[in-house]
C-alpha atoms as a PDB file:
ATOM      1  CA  UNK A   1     -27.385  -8.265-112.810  1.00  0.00           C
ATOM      2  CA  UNK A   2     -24.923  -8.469-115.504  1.00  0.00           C
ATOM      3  CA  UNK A   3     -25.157 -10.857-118.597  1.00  0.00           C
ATOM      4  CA  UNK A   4     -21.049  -9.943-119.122  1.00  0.00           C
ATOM      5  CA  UNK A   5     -18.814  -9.643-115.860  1.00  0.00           C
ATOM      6  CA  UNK A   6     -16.307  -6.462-116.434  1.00  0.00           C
ATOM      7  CA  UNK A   7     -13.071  -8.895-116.156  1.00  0.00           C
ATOM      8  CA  UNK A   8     -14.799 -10.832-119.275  1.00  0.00           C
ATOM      9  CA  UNK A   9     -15.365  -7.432-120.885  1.00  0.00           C
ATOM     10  CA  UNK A  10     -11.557  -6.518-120.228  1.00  0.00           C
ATOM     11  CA  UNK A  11     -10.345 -10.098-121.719  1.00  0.00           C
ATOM     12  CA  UNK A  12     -12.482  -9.816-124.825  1.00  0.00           C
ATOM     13  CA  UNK A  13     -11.150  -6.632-125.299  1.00  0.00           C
ATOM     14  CA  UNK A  14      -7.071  -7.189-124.656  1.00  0.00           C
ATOM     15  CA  UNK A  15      -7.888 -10.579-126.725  1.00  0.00           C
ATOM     16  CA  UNK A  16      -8.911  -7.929-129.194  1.00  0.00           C
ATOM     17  CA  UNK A  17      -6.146  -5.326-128.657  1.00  0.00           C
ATOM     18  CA  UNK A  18      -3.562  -8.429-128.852  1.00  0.00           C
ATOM     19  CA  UNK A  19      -4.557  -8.442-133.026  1.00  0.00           C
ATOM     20  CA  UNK A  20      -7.197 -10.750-132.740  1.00  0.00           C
ATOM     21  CA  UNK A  21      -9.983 -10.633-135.050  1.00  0.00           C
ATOM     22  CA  UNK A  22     -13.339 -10.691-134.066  1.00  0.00           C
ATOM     23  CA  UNK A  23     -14.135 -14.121-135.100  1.00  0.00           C
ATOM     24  CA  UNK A  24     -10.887 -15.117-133.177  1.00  0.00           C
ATOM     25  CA  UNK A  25     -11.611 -13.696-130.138  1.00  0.00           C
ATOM     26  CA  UNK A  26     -15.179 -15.125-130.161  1.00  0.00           C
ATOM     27  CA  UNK A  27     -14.122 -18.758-130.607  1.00  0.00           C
ATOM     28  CA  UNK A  28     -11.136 -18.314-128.148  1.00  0.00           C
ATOM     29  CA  UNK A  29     -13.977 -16.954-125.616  1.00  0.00           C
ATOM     30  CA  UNK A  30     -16.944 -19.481-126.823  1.00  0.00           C
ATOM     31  CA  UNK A  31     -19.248 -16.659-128.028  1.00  0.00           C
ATOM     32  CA  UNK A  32     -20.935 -16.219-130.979  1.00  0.00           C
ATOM     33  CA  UNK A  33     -19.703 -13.566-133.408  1.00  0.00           C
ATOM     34  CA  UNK A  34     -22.374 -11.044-132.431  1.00  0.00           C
ATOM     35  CA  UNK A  35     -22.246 -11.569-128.906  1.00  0.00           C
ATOM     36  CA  UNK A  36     -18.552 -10.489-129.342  1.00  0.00           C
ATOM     37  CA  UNK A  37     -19.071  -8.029-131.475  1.00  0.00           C
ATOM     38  CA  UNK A  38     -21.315  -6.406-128.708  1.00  0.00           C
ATOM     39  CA  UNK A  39     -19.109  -6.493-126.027  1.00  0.00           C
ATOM     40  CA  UNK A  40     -16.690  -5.034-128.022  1.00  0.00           C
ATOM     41  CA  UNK A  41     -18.189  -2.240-129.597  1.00  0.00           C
ATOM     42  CA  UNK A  42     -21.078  -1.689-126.580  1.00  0.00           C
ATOM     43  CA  UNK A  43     -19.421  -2.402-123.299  1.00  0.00           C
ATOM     44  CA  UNK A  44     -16.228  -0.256-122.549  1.00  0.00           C
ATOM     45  CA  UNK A  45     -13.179  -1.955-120.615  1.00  0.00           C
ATOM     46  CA  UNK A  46     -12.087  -0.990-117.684  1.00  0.00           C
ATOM     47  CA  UNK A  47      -9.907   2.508-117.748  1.00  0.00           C
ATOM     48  CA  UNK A  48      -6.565   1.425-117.083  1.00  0.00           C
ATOM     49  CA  UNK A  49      -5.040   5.377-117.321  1.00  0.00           C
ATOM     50  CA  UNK A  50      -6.633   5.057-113.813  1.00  0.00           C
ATOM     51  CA  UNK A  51      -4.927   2.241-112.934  1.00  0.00           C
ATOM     52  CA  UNK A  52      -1.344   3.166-114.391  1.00  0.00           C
ATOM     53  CA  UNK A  53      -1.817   6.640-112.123  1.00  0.00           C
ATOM     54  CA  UNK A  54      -2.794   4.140-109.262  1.00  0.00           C
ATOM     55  CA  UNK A  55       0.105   2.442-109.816  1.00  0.00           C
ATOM     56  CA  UNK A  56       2.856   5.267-110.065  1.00  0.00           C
ATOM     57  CA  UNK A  57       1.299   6.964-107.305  1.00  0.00           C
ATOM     58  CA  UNK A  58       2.155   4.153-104.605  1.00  0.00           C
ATOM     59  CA  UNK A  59       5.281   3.079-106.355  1.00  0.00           C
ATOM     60  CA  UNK A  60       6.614   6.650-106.031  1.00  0.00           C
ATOM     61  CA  UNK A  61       5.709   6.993-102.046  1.00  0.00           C
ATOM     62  CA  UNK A  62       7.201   3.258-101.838  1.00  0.00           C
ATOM     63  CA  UNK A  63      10.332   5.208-102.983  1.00  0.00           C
ATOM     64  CA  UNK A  64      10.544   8.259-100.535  1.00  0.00           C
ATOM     65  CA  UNK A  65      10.125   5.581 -98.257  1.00  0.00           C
ATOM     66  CA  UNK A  66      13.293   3.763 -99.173  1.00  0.00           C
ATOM     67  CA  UNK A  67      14.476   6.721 -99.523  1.00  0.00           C
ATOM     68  CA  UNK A  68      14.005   7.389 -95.664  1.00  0.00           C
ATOM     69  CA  UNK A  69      15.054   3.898 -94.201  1.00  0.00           C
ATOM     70  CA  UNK A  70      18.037   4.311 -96.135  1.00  0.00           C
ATOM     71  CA  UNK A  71      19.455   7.581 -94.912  1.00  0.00           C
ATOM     72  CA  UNK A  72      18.530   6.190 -91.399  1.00  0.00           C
ATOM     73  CA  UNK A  73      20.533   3.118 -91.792  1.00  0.00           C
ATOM     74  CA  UNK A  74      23.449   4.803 -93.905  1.00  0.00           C
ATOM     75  CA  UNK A  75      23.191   8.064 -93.090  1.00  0.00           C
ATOM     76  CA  UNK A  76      24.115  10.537 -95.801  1.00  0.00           C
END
């Protein structure tokens, strides 16, 4: 099992990201400077290109649909 869960990993990181030092992060988080500095420099976050592409994928077949209901209901 796990010692970090990945949503920790992600929050220590965008707690990072947000300009954060290290030492910041670790007392926002209630870790001790190395255990931060671990998860920060040994366990990667979670990709979220991935997610983004996910995301613009569905929103862009949420449109065609739209798209569709509204030429049935309007016509065009």
């Amino acid at each position: 099992m796990a010692k970090y869960s990945q949503k920790f990993i992600d929050e220590t990181h965008d707690l990072k990201e947000s300009g954060l030092t290290i030492k910041e992060v670790a007392k926002q988080l209630k870790l001790d400077f190395n255990q931060a500095t671990y998860i920060l420099y040994s366990k990667k976050p979670t990709c979220k290109q991935e997610i983004y592409a996910d995301t613009d994928k569905a929103v862009k077949e949420v449109d065609t649909i739209l798209k569709r209901i509204k030429r049935l209901l309007f016509g065009s």
